[in-house]
N, C-alpha and C. Protein backbone atom coordinates (compact mmCIF):
# COMPACT_ATOMS: atom_id res chain seq x y z
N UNK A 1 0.84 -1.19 0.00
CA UNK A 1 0.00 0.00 0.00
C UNK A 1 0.88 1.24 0.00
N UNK A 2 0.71 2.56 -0.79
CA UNK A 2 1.30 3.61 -0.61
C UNK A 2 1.63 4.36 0.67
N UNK A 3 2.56 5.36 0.38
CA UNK A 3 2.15 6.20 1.68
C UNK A 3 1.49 6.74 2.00
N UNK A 4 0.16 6.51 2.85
CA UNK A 4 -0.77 8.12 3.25
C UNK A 4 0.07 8.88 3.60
N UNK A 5 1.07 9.01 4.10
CA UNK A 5 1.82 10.02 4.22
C UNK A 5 1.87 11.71 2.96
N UNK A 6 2.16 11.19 2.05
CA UNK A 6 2.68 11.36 0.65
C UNK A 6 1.09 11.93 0.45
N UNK A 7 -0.11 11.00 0.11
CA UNK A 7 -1.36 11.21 -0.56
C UNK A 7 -1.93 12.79 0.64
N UNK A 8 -2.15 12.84 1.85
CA UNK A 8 -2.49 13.43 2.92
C UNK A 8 -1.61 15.35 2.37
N UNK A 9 -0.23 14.75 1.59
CA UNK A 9 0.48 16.15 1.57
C UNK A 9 0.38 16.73 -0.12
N UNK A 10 -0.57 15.75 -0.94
CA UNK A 10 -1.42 16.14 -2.39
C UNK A 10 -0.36 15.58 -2.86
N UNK A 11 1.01 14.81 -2.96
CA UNK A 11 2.08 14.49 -3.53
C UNK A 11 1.61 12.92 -4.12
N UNK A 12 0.34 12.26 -3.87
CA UNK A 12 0.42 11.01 -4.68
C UNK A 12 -0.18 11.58 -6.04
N UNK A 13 0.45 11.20 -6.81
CA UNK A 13 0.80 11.68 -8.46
C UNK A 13 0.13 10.07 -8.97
N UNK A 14 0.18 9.08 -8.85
CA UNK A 14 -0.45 7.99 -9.73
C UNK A 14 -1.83 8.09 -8.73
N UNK A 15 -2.50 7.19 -9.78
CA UNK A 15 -3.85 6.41 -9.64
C UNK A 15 -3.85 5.88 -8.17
N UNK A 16 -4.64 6.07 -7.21
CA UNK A 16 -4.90 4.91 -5.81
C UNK A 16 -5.59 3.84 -6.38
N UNK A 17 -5.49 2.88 -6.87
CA UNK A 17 -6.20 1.85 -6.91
C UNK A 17 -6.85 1.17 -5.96
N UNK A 18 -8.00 1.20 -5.98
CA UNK A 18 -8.66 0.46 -4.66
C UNK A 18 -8.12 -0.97 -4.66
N UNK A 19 -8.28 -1.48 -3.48
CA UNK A 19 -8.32 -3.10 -2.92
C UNK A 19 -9.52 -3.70 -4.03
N UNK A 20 -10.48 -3.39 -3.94
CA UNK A 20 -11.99 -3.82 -3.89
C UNK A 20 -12.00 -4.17 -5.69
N UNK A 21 -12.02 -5.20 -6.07
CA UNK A 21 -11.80 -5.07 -7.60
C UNK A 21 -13.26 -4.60 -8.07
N UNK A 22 -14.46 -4.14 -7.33
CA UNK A 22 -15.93 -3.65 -7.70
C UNK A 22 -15.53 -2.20 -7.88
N UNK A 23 -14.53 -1.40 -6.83
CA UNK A 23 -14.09 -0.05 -6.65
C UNK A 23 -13.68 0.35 -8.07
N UNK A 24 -13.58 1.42 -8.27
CA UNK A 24 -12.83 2.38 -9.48
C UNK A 24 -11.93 3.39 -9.06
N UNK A 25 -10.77 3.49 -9.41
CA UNK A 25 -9.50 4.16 -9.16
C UNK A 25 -9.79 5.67 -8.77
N UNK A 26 -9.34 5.76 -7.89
CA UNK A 26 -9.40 7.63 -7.55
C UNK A 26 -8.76 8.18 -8.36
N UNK A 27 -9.17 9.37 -8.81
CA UNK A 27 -8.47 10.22 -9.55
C UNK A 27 -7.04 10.64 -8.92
N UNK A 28 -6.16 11.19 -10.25
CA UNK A 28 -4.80 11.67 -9.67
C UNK A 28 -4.27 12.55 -9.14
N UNK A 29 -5.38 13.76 -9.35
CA UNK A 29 -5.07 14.95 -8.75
C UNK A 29 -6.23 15.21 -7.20
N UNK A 30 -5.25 15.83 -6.37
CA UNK A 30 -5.92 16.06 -4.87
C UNK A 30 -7.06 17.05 -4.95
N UNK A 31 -6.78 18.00 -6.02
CA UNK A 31 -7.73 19.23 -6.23
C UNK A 31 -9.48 18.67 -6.02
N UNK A 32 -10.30 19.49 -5.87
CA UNK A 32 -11.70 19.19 -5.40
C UNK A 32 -12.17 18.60 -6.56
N UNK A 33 -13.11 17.65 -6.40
CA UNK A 33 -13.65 16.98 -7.23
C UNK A 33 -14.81 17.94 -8.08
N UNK A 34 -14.73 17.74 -9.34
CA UNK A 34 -15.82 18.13 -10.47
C UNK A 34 -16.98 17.45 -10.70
N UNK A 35 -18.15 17.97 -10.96
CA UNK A 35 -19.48 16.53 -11.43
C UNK A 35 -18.97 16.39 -12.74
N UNK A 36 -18.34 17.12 -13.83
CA UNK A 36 -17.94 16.68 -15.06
C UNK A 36 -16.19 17.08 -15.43
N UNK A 37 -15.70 15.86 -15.36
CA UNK A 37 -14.09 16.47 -15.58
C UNK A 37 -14.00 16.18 -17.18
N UNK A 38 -14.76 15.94 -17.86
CA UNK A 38 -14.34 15.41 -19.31
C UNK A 38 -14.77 16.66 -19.88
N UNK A 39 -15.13 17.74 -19.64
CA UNK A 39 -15.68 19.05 -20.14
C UNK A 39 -14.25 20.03 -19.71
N UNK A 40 -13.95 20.80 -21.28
CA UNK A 40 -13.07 21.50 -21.05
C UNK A 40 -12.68 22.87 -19.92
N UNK A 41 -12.06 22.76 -19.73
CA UNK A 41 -11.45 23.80 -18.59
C UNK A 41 -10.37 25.23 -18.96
N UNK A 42 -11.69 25.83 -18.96
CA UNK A 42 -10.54 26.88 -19.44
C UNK A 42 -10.40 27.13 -20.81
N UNK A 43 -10.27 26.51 -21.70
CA UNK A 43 -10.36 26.23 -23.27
C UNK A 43 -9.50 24.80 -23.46
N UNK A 44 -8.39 24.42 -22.81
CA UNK A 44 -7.96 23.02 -22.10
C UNK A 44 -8.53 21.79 -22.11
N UNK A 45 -8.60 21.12 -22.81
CA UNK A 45 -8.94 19.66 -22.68
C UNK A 45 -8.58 18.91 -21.63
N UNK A 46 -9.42 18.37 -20.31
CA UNK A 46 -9.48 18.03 -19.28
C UNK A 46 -9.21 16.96 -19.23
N UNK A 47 -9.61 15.89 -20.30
CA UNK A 47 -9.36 14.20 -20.27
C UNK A 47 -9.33 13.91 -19.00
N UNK A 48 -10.19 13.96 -18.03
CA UNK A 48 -10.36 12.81 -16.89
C UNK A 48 -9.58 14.17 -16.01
N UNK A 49 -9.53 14.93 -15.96
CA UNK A 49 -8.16 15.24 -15.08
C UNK A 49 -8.76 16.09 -14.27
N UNK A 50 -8.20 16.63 -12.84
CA UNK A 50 -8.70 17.31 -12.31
C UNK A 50 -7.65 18.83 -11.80
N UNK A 51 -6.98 18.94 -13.10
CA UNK A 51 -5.83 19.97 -12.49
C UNK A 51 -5.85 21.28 -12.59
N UNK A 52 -7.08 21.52 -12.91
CA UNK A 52 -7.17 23.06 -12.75
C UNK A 52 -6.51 24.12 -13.56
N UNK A 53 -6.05 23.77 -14.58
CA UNK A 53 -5.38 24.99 -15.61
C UNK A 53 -6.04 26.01 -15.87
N UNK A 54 -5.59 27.41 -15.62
CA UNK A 54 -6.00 28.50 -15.51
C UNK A 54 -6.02 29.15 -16.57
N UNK A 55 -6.87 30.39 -17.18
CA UNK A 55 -6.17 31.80 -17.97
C UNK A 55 -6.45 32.61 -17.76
N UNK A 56 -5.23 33.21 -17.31
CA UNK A 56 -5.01 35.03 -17.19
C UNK A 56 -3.79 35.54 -17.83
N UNK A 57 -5.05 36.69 -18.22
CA UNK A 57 -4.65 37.81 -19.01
C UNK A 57 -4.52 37.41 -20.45
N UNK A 58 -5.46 35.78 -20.27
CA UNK A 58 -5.37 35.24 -22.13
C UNK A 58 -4.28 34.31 -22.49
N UNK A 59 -3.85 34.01 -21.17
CA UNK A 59 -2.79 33.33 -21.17
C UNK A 59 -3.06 31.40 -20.37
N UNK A 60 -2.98 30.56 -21.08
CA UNK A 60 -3.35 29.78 -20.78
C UNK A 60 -1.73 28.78 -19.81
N UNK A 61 -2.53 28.66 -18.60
CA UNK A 61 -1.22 28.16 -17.71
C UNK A 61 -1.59 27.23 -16.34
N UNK A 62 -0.52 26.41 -15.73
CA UNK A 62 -0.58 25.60 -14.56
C UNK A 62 -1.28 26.47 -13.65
N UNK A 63 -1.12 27.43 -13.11
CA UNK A 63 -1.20 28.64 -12.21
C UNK A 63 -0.75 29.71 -11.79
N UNK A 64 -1.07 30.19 -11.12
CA UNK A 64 -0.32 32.03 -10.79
C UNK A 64 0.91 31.64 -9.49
N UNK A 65 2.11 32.01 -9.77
CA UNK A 65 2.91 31.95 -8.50
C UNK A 65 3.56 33.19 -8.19
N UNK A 66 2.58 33.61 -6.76
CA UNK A 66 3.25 35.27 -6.81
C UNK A 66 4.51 34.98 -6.11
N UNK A 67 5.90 35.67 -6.28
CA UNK A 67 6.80 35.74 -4.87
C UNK A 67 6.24 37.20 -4.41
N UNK A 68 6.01 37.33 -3.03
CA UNK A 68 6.20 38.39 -2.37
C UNK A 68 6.79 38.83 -0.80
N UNK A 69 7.54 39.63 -0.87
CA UNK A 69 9.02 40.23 -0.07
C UNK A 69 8.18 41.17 0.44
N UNK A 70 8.26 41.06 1.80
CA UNK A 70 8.15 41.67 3.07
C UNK A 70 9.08 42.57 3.69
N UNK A 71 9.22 43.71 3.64
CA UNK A 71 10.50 44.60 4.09
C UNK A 71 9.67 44.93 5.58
N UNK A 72 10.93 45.29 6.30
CA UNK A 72 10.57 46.28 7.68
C UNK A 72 9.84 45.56 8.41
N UNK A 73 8.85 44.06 8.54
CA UNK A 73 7.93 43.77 8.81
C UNK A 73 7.81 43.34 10.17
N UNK A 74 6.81 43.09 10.88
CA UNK A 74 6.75 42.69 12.60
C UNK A 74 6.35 41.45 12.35
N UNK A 75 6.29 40.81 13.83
CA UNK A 75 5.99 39.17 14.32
C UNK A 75 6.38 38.53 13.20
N UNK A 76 7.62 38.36 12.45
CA UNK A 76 8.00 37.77 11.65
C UNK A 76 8.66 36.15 12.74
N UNK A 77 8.96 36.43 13.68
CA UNK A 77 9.18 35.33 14.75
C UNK A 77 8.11 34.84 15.47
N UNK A 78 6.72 34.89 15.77
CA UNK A 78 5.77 34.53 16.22
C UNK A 78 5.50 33.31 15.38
N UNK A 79 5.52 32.26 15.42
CA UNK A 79 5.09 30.93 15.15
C UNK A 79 3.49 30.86 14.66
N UNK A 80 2.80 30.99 16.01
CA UNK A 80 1.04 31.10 15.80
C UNK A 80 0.79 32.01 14.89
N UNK A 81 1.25 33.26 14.93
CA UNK A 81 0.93 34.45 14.22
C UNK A 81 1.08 34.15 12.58
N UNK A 82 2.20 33.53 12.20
CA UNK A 82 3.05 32.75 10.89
C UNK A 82 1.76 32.08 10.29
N UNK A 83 0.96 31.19 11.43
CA UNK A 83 0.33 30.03 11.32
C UNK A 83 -0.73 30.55 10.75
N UNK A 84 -1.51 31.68 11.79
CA UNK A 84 -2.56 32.47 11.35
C UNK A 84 -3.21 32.85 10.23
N UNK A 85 -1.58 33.50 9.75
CA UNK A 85 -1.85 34.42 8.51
C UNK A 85 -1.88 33.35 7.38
N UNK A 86 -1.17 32.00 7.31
CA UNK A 86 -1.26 31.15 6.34
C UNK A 86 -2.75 30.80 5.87
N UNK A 87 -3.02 30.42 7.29
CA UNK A 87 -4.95 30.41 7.29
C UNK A 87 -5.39 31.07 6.74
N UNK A 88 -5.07 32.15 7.19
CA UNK A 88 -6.01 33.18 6.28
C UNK A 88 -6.11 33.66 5.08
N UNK A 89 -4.85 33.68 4.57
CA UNK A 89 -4.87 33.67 2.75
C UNK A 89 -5.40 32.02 2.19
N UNK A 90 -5.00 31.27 2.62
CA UNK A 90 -6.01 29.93 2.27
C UNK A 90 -7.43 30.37 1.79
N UNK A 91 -7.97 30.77 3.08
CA UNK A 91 -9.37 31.02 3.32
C UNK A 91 -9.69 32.25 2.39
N UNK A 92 -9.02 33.29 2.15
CA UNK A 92 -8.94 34.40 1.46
C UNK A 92 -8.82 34.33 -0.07
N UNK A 93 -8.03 33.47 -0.34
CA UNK A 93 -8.15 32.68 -2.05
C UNK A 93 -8.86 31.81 -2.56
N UNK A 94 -9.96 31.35 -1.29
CA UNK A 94 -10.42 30.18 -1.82
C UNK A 94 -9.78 28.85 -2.11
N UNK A 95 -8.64 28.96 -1.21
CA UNK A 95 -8.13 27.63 -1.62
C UNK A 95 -8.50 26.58 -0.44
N UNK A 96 -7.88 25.07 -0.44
CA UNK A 96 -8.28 24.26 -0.19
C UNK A 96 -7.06 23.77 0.85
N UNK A 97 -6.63 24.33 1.90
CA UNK A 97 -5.50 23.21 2.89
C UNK A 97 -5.65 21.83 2.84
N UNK A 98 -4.29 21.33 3.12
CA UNK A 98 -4.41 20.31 2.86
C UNK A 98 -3.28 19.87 4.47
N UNK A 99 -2.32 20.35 4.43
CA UNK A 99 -1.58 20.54 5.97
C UNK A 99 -0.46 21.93 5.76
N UNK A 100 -0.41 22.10 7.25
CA UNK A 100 1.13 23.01 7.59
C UNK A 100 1.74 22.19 8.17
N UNK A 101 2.73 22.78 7.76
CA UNK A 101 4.17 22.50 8.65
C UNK A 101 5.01 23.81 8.98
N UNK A 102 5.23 24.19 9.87
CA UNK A 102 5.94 25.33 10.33
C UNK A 102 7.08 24.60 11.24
N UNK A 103 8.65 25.23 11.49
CA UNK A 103 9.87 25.28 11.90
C UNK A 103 10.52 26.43 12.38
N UNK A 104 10.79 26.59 13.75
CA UNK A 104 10.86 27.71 14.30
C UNK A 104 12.51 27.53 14.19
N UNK A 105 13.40 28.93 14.02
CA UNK A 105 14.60 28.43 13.93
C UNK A 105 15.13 28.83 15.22
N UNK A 106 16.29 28.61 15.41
CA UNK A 106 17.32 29.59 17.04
C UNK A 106 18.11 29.89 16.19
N UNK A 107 18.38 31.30 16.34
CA UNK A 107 17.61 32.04 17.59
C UNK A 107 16.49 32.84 17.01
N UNK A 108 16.30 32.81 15.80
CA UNK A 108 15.02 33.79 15.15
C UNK A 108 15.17 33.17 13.90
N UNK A 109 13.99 33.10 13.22
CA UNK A 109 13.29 32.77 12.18
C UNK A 109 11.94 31.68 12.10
N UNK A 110 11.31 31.90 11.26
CA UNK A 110 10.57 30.68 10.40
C UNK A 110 10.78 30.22 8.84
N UNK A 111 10.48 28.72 8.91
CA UNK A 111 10.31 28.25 7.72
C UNK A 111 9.08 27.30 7.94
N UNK A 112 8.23 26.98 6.61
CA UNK A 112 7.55 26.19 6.21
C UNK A 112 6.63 26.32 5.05
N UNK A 113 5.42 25.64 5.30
CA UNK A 113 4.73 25.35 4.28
C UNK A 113 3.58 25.32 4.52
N UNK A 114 2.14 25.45 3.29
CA UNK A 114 0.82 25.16 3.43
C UNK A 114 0.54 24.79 2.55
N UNK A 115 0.26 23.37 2.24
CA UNK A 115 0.23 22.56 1.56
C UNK A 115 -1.30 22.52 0.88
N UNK A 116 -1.43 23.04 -0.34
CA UNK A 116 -2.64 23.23 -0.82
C UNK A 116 -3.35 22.26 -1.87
N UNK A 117 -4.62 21.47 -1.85
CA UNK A 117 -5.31 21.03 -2.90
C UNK A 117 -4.46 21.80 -3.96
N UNK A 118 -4.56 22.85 -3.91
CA UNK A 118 -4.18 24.28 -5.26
C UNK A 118 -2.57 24.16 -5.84
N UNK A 119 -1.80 23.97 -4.26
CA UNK A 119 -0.59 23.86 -4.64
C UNK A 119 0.19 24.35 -3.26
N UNK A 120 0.60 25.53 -3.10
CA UNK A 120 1.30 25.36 -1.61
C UNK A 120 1.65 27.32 -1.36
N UNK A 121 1.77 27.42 -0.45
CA UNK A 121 2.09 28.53 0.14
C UNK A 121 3.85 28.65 1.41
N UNK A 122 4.49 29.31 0.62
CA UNK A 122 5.79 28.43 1.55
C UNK A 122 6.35 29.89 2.35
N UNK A 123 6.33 29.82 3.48
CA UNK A 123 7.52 31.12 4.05
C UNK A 123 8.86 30.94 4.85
N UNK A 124 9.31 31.88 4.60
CA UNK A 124 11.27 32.04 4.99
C UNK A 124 10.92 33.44 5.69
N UNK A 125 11.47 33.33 7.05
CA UNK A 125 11.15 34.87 7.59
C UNK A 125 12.58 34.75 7.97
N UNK A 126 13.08 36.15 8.51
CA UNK A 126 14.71 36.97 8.85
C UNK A 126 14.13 37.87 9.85
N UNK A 127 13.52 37.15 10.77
CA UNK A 127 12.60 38.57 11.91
C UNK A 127 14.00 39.91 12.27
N UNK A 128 15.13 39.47 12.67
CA UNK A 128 16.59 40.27 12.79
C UNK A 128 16.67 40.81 11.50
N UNK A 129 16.15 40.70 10.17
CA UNK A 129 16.33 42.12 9.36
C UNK A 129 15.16 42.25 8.92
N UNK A 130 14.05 42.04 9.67
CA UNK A 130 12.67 42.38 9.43
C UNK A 130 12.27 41.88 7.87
N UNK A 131 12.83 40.42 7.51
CA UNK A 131 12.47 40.30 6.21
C UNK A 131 11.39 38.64 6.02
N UNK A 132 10.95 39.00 5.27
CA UNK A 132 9.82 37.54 5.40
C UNK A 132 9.69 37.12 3.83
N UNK A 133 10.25 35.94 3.11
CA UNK A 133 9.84 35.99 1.90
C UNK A 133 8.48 34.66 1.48
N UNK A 134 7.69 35.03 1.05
CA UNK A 134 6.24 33.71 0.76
C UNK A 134 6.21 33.67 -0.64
N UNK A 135 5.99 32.64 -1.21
CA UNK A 135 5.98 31.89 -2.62
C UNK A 135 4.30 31.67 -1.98
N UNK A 136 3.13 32.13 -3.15
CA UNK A 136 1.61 31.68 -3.12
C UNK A 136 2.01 30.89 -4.42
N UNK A 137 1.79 29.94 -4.96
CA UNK A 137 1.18 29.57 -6.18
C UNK A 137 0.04 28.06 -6.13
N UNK A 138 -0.82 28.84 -6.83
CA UNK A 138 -2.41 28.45 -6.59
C UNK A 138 -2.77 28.46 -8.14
N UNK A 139 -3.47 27.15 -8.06
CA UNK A 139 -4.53 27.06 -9.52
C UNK A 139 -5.69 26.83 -9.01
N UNK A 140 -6.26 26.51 -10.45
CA UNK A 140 -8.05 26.24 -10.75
C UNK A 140 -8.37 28.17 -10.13
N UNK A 141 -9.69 28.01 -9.69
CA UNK A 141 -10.08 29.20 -9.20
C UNK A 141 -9.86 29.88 -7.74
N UNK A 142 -8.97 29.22 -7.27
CA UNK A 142 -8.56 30.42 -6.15
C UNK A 142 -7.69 31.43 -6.59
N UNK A 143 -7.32 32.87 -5.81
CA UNK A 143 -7.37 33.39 -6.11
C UNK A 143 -5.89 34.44 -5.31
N UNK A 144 -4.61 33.88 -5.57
CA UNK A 144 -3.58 33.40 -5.28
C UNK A 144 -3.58 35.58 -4.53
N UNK A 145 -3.52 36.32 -5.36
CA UNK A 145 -3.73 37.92 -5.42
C UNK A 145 -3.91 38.29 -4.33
N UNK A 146 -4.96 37.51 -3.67
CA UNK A 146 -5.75 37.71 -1.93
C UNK A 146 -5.03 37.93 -1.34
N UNK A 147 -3.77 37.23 -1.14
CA UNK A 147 -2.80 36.87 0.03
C UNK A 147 -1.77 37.98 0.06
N UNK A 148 -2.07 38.81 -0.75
CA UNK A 148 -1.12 39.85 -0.61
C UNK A 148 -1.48 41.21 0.53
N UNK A 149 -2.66 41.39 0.59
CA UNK A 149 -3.55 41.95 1.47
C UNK A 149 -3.56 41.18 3.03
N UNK A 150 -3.58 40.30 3.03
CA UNK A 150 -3.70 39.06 4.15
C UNK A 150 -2.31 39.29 4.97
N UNK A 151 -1.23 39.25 4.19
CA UNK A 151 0.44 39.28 4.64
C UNK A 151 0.36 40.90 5.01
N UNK A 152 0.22 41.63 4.24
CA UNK A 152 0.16 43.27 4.45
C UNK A 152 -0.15 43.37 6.35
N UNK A 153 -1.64 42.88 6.06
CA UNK A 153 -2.63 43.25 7.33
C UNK A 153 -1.35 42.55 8.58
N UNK A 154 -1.29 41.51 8.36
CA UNK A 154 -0.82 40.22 9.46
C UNK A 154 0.67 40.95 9.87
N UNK A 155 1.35 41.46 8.86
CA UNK A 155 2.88 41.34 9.02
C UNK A 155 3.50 43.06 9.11
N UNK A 156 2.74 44.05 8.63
CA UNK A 156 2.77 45.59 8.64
C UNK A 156 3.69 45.76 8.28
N UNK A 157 4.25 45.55 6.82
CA UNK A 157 5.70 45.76 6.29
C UNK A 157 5.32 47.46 5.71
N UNK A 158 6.91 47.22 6.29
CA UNK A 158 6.92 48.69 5.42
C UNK A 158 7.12 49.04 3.64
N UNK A 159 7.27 48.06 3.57
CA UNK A 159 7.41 47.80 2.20
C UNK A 159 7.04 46.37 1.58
N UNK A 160 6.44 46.25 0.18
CA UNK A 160 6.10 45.01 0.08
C UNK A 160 6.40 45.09 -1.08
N UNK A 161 7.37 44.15 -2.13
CA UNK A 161 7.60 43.48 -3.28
C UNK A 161 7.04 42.20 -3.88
N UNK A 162 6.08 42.93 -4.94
CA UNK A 162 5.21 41.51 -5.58
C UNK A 162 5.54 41.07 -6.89
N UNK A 163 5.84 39.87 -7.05
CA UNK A 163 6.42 39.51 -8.73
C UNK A 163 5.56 37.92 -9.16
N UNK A 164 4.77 38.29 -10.21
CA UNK A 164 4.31 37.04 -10.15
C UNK A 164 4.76 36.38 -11.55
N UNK A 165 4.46 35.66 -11.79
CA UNK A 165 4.72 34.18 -12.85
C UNK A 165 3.64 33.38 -13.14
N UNK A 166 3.48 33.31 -14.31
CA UNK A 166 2.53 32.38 -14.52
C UNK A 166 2.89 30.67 -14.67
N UNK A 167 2.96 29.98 -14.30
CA UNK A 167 3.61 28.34 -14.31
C UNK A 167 2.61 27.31 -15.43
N UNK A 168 3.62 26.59 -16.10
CA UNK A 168 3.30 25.76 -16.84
C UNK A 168 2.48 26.12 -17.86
N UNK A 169 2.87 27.22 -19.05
CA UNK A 169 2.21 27.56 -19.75
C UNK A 169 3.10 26.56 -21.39
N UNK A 170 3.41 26.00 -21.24
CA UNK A 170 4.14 24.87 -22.14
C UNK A 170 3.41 23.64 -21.73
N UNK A 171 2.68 22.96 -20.87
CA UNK A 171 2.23 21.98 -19.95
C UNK A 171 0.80 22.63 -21.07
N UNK A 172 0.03 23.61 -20.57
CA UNK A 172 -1.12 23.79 -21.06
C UNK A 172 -1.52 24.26 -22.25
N UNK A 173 0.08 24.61 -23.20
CA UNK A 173 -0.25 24.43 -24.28
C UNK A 173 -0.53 23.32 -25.27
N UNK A 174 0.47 22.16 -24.44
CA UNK A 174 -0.09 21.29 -24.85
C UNK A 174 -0.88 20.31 -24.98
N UNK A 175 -1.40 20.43 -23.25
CA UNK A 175 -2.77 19.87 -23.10
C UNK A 175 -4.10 20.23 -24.40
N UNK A 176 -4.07 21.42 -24.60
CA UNK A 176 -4.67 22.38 -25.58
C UNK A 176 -5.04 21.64 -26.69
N UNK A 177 -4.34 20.73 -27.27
CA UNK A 177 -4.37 20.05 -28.62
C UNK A 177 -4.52 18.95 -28.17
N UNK A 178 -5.60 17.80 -29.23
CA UNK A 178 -6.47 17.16 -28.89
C UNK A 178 -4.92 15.95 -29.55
N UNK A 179 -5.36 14.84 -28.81
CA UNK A 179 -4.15 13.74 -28.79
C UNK A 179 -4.74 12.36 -28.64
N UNK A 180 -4.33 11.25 -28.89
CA UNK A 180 -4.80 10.39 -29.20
C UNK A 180 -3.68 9.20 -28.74
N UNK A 181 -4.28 7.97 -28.03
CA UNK A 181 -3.37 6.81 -27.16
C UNK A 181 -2.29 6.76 -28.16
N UNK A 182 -2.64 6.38 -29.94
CA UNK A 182 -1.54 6.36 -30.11
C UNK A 182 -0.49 7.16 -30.57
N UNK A 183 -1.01 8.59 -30.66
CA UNK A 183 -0.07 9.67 -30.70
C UNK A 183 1.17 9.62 -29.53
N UNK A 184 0.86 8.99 -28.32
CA UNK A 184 1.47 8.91 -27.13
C UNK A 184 2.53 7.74 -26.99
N UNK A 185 2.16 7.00 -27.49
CA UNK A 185 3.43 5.37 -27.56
C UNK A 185 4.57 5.99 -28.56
């Protein structure tokens, strides 16, 4: 049997095959289930899939990954507070948790993660030069943008640097074009 370990953190990538030979295979992606995944997404051909390919700005892609840099900022060493604010851009994008993990360092810092249906939310804080850096990148329809407001409120930087990226726009171009089993062997 696999690891729940692995499936619990959205990282099982193949098929779960049930025990039960009556059962039918879970889908591969952790993202929330659809009543119709064979209906295109996005303009994207879905084939069974549940991965959420996005477009913005006309741009067809995996998802939005903002980096954004925290200057001057407070409770960058508060653990709960770290924890909080992860919550709350979750909840604020519409996305889907899946787990945290947070790591307090000595003598100051955090690192970790929020492990999303969507994809993940990761922070590196420097509370001693007031610096905090978070990677959002989120697909399907949450709404990755939120969390920039969320960190603002939570963290009171004096300055905030936002750079985003769109991911896997080579992935969804070629999902895009219609393909066939034996185009694939």
């Amino acid at each position: 049997m696999e690891s729940n370990a692995l499936f619990e953190l959205g990282m099982d990538l193949e098929a779960r095959v049930a025990e039960d030979a009556n059962s039918v295979a879970e889908p591969r992606s952790t993202t929330q289930k659809e009543e119709n995944v064979s209906t295109a997404v996005a303009g994207v051909y879905a084939d069974d899939r549940l991965d959420h390919f996005i477009q913005k700005e006309g741009i067809h892609c995996a998802g939005a990954h903002l980096i954004i840099d925290l200057y001057d900022a407070e409770r960058l060493d508060d653990l709960p507070h770290v924890e909080q604010a992860l919550r709350t851009c979750v909840e604020e994008a519409g996305a889907t948790l899946l787990h945290i993990h947070l790591h307090p360092f000595e003598p100051t810092g955090v690192s970790g993660v929020a492990v999303l249906a969507e994809s993940h939310i990761s922070v590196h804080t420097w509370p001693e030069a007031g610096y905090a850096a978070f990677d959002v990148f989120m697909c399907g329809d949450a709404q990755p943008e939120k969390c920039v407001a969320v960190l603002e409120k939570a963290f009171n930087p004096g300055k905030t640097a936002v750079s985003e990226l769109l991911r896997g726009r080579e992935v969804a171009h070629q999902l895009s074009k219609p393909h066939t089993l034996e185009a694939a062997e």
